[in-house]
C-alpha atoms as a PDB file:
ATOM      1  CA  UNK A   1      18.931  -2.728  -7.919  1.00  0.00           C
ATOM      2  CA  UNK A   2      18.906  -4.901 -10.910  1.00  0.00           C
ATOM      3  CA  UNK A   3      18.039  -7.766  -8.371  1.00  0.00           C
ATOM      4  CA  UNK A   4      15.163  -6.899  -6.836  1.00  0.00           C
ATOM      5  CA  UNK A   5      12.420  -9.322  -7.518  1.00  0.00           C
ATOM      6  CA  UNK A   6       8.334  -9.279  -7.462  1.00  0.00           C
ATOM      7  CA  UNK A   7       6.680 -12.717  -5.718  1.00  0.00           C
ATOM      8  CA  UNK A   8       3.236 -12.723  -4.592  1.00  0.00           C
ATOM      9  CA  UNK A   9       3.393 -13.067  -0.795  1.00  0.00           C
ATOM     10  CA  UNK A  10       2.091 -16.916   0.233  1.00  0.00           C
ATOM     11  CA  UNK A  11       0.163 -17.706   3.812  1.00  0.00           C
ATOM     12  CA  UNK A  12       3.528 -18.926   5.159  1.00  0.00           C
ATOM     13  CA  UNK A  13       5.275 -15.870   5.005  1.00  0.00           C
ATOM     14  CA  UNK A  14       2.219 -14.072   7.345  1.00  0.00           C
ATOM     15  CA  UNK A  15       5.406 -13.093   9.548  1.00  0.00           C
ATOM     16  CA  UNK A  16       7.136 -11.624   7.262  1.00  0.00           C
ATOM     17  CA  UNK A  17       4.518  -9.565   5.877  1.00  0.00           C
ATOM     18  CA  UNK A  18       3.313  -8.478   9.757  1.00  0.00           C
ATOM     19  CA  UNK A  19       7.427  -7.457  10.086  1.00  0.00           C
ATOM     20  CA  UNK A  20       7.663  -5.128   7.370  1.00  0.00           C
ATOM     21  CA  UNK A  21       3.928  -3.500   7.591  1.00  0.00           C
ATOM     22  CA  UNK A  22       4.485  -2.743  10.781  1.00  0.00           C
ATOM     23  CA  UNK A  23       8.354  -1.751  10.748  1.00  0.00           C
ATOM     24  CA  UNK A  24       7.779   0.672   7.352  1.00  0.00           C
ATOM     25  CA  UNK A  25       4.499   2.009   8.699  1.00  0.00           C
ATOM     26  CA  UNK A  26       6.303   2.987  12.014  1.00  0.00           C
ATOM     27  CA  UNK A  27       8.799   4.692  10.179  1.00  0.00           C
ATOM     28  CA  UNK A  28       6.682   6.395   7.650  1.00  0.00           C
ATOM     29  CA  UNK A  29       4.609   7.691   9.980  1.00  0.00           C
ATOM     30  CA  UNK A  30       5.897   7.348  13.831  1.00  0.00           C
ATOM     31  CA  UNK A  31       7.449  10.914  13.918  1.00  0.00           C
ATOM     32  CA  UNK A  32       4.765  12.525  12.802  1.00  0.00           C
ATOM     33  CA  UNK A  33       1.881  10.941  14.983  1.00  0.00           C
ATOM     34  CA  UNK A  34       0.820  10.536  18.716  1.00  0.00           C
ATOM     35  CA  UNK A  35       2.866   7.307  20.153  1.00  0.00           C
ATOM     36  CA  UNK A  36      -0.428   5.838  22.127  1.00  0.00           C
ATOM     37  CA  UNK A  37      -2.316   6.022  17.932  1.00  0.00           C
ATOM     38  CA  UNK A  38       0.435   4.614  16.215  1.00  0.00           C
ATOM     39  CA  UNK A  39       0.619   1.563  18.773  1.00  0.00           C
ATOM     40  CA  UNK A  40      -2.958   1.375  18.436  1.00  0.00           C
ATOM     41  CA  UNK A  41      -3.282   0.962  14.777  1.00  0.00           C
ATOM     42  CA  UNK A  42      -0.461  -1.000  14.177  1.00  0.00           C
ATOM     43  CA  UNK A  43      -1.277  -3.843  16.590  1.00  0.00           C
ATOM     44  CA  UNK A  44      -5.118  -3.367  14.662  1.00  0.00           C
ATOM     45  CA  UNK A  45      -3.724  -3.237  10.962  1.00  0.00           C
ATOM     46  CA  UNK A  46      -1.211  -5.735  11.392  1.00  0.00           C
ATOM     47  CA  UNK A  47      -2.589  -8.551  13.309  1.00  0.00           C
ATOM     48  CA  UNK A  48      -1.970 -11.982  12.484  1.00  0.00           C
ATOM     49  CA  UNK A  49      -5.501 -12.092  12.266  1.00  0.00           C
ATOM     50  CA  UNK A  50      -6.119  -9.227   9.664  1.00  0.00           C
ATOM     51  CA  UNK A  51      -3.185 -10.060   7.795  1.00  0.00           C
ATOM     52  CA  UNK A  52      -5.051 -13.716   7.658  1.00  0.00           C
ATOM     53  CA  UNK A  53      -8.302 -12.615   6.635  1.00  0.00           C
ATOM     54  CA  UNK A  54      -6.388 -10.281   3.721  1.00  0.00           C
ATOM     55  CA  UNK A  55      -3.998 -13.183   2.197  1.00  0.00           C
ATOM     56  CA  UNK A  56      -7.258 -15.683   2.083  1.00  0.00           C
ATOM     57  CA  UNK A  57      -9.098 -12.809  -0.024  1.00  0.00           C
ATOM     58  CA  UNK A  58      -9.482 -13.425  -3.630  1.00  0.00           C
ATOM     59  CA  UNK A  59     -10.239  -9.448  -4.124  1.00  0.00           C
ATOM     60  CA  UNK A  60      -6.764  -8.830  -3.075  1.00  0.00           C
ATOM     61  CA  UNK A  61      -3.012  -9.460  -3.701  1.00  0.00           C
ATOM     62  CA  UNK A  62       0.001  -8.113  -1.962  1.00  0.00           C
ATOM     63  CA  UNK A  63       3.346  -8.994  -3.429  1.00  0.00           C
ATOM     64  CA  UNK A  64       6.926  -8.495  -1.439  1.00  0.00           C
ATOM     65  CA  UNK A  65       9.776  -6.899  -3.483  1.00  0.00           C
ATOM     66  CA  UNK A  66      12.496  -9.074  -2.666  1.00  0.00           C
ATOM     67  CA  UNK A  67      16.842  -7.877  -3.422  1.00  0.00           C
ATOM     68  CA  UNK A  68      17.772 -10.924  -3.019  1.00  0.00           C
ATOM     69  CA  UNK A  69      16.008 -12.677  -0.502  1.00  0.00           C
ATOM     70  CA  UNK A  70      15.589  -9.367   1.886  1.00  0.00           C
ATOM     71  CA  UNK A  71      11.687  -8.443   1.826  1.00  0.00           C
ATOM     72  CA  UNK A  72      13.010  -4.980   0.862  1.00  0.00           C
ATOM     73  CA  UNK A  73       9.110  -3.070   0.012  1.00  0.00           C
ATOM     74  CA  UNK A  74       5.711  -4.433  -0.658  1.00  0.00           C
ATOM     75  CA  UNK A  75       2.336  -3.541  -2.299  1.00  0.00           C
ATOM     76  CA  UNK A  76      -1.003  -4.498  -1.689  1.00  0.00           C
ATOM     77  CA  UNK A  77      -3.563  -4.248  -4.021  1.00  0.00           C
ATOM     78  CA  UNK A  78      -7.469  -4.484  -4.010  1.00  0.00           C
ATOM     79  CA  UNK A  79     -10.362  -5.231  -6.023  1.00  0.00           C
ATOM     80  CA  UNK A  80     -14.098  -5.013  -6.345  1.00  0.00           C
ATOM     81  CA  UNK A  81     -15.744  -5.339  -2.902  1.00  0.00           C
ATOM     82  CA  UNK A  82     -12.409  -5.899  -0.967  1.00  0.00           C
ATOM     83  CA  UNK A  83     -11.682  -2.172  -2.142  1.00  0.00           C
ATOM     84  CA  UNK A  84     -11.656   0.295   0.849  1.00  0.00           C
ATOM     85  CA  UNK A  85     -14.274   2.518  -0.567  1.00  0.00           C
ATOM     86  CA  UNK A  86     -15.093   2.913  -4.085  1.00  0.00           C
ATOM     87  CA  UNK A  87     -15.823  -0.605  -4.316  1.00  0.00           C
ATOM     88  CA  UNK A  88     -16.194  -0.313  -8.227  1.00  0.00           C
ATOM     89  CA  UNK A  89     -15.502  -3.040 -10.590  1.00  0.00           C
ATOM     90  CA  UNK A  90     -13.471  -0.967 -13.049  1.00  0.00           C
ATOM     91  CA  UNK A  91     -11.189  -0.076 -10.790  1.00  0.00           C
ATOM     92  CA  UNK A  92      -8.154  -1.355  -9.302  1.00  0.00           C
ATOM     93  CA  UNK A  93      -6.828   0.395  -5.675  1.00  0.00           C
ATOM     94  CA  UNK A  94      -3.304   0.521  -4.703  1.00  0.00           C
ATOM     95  CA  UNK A  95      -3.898   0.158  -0.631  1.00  0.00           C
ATOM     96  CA  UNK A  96      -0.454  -0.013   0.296  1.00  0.00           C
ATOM     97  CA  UNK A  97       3.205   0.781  -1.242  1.00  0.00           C
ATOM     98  CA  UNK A  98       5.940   0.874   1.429  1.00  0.00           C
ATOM     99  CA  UNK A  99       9.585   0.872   1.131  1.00  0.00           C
ATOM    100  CA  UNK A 100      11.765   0.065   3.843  1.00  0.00           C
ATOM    101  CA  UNK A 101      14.002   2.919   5.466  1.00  0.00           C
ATOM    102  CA  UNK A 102      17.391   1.971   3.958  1.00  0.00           C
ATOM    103  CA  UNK A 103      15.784   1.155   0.381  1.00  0.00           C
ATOM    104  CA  UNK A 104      14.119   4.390  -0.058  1.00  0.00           C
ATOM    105  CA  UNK A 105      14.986   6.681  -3.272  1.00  0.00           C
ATOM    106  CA  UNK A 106      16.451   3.371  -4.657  1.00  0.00           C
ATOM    107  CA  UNK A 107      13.012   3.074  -6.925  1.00  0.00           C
ATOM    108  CA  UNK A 108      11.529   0.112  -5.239  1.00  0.00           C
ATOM    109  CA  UNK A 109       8.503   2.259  -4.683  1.00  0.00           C
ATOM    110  CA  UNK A 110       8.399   2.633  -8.442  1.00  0.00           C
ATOM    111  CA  UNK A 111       8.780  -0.861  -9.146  1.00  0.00           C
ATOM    112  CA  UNK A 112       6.333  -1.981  -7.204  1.00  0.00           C
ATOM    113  CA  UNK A 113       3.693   0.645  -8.433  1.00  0.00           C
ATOM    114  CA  UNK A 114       4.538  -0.717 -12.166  1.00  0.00           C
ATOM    115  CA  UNK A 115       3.592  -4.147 -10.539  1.00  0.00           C
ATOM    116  CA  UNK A 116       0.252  -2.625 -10.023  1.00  0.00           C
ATOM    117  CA  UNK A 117      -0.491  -1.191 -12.997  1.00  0.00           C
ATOM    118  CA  UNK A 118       0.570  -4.025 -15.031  1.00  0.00           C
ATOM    119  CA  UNK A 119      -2.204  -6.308 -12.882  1.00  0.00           C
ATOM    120  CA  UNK A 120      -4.555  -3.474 -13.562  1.00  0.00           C
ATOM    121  CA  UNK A 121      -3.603  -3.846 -17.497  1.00  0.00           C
ATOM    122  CA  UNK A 122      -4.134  -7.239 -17.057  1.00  0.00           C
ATOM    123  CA  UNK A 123      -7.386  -7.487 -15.534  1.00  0.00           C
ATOM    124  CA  UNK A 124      -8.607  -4.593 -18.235  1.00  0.00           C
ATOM    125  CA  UNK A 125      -9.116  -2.016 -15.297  1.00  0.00           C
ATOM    126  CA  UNK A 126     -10.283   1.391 -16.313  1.00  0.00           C
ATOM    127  CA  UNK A 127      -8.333   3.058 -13.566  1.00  0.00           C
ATOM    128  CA  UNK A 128      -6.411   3.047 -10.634  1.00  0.00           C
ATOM    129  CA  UNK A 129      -7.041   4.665  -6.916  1.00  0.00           C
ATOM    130  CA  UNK A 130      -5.427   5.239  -3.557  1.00  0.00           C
ATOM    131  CA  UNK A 131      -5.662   7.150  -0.717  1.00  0.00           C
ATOM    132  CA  UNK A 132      -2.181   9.129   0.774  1.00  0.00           C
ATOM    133  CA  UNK A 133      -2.153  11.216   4.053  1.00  0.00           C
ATOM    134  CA  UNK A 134      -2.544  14.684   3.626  1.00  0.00           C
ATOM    135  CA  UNK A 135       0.798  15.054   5.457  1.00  0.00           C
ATOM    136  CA  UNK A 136       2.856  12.879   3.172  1.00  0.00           C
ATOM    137  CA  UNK A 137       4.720  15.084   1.013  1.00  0.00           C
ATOM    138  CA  UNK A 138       6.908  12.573  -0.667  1.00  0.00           C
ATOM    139  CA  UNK A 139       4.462   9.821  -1.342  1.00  0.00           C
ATOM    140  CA  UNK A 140       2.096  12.868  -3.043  1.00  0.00           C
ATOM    141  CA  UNK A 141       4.734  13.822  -5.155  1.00  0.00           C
ATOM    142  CA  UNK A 142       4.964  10.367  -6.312  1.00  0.00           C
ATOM    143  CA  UNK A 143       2.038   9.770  -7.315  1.00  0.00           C
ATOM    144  CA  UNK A 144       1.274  13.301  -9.290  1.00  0.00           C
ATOM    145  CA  UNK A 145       4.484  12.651 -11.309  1.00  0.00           C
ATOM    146  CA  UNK A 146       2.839   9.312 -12.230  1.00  0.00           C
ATOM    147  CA  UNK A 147      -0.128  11.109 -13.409  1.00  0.00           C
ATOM    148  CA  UNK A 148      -2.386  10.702 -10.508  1.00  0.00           C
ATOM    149  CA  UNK A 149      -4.921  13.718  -9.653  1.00  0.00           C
ATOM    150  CA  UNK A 150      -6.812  14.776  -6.465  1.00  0.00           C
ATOM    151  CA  UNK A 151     -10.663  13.572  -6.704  1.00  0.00           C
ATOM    152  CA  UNK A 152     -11.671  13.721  -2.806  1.00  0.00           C
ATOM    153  CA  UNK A 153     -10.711  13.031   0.553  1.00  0.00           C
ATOM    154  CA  UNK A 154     -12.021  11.250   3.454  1.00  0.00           C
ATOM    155  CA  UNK A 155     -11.157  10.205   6.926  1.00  0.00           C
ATOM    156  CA  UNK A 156      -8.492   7.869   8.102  1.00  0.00           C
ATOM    157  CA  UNK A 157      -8.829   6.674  11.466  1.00  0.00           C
ATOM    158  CA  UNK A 158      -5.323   6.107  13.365  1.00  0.00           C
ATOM    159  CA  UNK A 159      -5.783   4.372  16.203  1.00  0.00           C
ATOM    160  CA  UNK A 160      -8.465   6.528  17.210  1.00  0.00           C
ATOM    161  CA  UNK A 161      -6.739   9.837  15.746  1.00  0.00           C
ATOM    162  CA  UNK A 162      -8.987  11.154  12.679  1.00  0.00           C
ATOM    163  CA  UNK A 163      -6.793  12.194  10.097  1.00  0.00           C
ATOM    164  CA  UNK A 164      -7.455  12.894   6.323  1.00  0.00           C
ATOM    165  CA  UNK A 165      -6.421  11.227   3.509  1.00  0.00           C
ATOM    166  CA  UNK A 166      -6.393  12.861  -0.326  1.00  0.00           C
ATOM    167  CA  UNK A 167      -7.952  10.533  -2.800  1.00  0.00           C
ATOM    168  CA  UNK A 168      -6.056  10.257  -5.844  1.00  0.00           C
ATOM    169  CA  UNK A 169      -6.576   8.481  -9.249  1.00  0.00           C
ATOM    170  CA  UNK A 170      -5.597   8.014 -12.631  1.00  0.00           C
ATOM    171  CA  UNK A 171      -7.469   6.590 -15.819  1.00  0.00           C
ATOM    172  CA  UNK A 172      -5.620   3.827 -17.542  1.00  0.00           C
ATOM    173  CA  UNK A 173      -7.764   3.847 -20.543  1.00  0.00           C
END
């Protein structure tokens, strides 16, 4: 894996990014959820549109790992207003990390959560948030052995299906 490569995603490569949200979402998720949902959100989350409207926001950045030149994971990251609920200035929230199928247990995941905590280093963040389904063994895991901790929970609306998400952070300083 010694060639996998960070590069912020640019507005031209709005398919690529639609591709792999959808296709690692899917299979994150797919087995475990209602067909008529998962269609649903997907073709909500991952408009052209959306995807748009996220790339042009300064309170964001989503970066592709690349082995390479396969888009092989990505991460999305938020800021200030643009975060999904805290909305705090000290804080930096990791929105998405998704590896696809065939790279998984390869440490992409981790590679691309070190990308986010350097940019939260950078930007002198006090600490770092997320939300992970309540049903997501593996990701949990993940984040508790990076030294994330349970502080709430809230609602996650799948395509109509209500679901709940643990929120989880760690203090960086």
């Amino acid at each position: 894996m010694e060639n996998i490569r960070i590069e912020k995603v640019n507005f031209e490569e709005i398919d690529e990014l639609q591709k792999i949200g959808k296709e690692t979402f899917a299979d994150t998720f797919g087995s475990e959820n209602e067909p008529t949902y998962m269609k649903e959100y997907l073709e909500k989350s991952f408009s052209k549109e959306k995807l748009k409207t996220e790339l042009l926001d300064k309170n964001s950045e989503v970066f592709f790992a690349k082995n390479d030149n396969d888009i092989v994971g990505y991460l999305k990251v938020n800021f200030g207003q643009s975060q999904t609920e805290l909305k705090d200035e000290n804080a930096l929230e990791i929105e998405r990390i998704y590896v696809i199928k065939e790279y998984l247990g390869k440490k992409i995941g981790q590679i691309l959560y070190d990308k986010a905590i350097n940019i939260a280093n950078e930007k002198n963040i006090e600490y770092i948030w997320l939300g992970v389904w309540e049903k997501n063994p593996r990701a949990i895991r993940f984040y508790e052995k990076n030294g994330f901790i349970k502080f709430d929970e809230h609602i996650f609306d799948l395509g109509g299906d209500k679901q709940t998400d643990i929120l989880m952070k760690k203090k960086l300083n």
